[in-house]
C-alpha atoms as a PDB file:
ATOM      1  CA  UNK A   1     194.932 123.035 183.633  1.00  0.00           C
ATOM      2  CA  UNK A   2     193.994 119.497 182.712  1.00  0.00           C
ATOM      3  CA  UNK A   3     195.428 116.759 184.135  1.00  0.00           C
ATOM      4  CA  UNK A   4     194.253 113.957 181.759  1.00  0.00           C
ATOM      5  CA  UNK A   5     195.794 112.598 178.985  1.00  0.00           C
ATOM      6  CA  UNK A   6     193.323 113.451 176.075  1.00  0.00           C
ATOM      7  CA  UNK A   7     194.153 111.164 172.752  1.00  0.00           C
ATOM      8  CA  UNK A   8     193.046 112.996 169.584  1.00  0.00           C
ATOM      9  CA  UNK A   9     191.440 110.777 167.098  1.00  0.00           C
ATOM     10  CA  UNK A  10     191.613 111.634 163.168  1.00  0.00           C
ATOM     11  CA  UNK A  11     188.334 112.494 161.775  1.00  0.00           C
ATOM     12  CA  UNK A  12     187.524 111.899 158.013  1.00  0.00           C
ATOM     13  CA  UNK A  13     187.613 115.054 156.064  1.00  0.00           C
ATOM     14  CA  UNK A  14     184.919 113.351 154.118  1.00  0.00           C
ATOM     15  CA  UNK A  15     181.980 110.285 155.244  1.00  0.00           C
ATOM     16  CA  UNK A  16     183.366 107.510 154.079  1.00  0.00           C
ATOM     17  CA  UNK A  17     180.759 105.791 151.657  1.00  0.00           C
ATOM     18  CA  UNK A  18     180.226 101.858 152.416  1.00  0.00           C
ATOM     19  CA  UNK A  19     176.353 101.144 150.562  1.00  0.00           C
ATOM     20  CA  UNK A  20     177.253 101.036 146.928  1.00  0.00           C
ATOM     21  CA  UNK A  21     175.427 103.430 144.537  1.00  0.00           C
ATOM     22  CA  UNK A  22     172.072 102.828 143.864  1.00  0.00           C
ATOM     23  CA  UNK A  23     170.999 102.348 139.843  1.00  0.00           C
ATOM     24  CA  UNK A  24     167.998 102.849 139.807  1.00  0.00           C
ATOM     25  CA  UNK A  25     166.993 106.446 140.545  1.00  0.00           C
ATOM     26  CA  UNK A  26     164.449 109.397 140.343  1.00  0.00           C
ATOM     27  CA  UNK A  27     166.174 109.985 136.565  1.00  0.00           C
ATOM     28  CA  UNK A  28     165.211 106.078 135.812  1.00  0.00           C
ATOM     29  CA  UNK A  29     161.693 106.551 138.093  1.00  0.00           C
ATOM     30  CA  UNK A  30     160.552 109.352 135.776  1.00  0.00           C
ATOM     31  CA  UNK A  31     161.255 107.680 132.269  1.00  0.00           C
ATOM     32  CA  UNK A  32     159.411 104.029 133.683  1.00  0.00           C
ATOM     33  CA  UNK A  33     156.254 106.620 134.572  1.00  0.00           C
ATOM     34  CA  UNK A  34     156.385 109.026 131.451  1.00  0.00           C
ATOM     35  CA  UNK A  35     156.571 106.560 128.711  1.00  0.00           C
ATOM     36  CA  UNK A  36     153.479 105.022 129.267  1.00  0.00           C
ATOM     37  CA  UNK A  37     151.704 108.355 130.400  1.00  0.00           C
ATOM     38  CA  UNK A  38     153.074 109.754 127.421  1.00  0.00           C
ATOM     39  CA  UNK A  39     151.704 107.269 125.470  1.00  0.00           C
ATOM     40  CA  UNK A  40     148.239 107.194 126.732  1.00  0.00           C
ATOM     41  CA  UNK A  41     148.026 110.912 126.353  1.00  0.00           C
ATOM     42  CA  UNK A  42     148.733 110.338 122.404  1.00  0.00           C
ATOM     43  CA  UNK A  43     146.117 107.397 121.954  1.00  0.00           C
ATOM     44  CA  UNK A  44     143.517 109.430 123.738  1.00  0.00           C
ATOM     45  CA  UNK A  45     144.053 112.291 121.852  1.00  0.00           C
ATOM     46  CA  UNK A  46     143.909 110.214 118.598  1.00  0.00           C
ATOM     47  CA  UNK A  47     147.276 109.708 117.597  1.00  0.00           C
ATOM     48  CA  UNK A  48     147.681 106.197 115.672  1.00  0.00           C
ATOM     49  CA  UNK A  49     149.416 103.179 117.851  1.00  0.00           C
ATOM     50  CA  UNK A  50     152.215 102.976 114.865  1.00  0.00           C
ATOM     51  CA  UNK A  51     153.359 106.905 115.262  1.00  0.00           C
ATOM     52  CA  UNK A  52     152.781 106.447 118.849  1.00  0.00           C
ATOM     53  CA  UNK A  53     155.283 103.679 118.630  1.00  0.00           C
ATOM     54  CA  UNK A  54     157.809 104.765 116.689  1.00  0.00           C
ATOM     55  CA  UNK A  55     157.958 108.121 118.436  1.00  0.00           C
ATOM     56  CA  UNK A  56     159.017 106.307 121.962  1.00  0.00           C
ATOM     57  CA  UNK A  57     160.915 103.789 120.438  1.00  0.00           C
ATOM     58  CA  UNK A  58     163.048 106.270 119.139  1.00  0.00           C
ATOM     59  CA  UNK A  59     162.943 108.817 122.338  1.00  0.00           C
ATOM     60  CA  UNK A  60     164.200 105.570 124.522  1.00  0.00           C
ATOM     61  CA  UNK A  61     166.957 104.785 121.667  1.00  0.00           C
ATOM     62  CA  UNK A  62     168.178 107.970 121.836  1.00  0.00           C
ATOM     63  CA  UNK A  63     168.213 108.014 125.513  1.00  0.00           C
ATOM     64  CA  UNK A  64     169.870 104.427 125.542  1.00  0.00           C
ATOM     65  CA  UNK A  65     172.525 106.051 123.221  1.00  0.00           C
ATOM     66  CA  UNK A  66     172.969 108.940 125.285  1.00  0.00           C
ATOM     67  CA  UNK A  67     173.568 106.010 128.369  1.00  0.00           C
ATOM     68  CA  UNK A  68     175.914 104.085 126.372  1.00  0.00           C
ATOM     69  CA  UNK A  69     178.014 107.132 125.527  1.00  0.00           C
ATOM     70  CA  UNK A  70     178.386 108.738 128.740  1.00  0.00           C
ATOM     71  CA  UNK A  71     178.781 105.315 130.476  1.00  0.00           C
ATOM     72  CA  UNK A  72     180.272 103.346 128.383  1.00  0.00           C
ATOM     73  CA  UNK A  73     183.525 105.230 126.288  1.00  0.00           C
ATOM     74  CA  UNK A  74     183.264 105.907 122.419  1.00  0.00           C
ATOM     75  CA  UNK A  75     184.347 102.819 121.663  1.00  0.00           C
ATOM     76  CA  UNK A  76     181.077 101.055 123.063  1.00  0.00           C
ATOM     77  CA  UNK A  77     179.193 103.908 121.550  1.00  0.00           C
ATOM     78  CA  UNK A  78     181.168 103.534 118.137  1.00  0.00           C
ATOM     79  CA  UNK A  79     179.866  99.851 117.864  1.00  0.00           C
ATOM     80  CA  UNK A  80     176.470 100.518 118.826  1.00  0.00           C
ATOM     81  CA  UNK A  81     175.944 103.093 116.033  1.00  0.00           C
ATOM     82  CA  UNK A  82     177.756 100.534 113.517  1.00  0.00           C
ATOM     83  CA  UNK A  83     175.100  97.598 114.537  1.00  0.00           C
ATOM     84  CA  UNK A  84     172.685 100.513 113.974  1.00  0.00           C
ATOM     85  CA  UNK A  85     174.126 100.809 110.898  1.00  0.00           C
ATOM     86  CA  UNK A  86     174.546  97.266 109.505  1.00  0.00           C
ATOM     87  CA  UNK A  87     170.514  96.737 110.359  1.00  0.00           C
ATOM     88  CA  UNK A  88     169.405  99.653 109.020  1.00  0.00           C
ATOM     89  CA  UNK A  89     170.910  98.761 105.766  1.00  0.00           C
ATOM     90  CA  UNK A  90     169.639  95.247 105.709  1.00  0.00           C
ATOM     91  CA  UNK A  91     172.777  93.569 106.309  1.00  0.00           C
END
């Protein structure tokens, strides 16, 4: 039988988190690499500089859009695609 008084202390069901969440990540490591890889891959094999351009450009728009929607609401995401929109159209 013991004969000490034993206190029990709570433990956290979960670790409790204190470093905030890192931005930048292996998602955000891999685009910064493959863009320009990509695009070296394209000029060597003899793509032109103006499709090579356009073609990222619009991979990393739709990839910024994809950001702003999941991050950012509909509403963010609603006005992005009507400034899209207005320049497009000259206006």
């Amino acid at each position: 039988m013991p004969t000490e008084t034993t206190l029990a202390v709570p433990v956290p069901a979960e670790p409790v988190r204190t470093d905030p969440a890192s931005r930048f990540g292996a998602p955000q490591a891999f685009t910064a690499v493959s863009f320009p890889v990509l695009g070296g891959a394209l000029h060597v094999a003899g793509v032109p500089l103006q499709d090579i351009f356009v073609l990222l450009g619009g991979c990393g728009a739709l990839g910024a859009a994809a950001v702003v929607a999941v991050g950012g609401g509909r509403r963010r995401a609603a006005a992005l695609a009507g400034a899209v929109l207005l320049a497009a159209a000259g206006k």
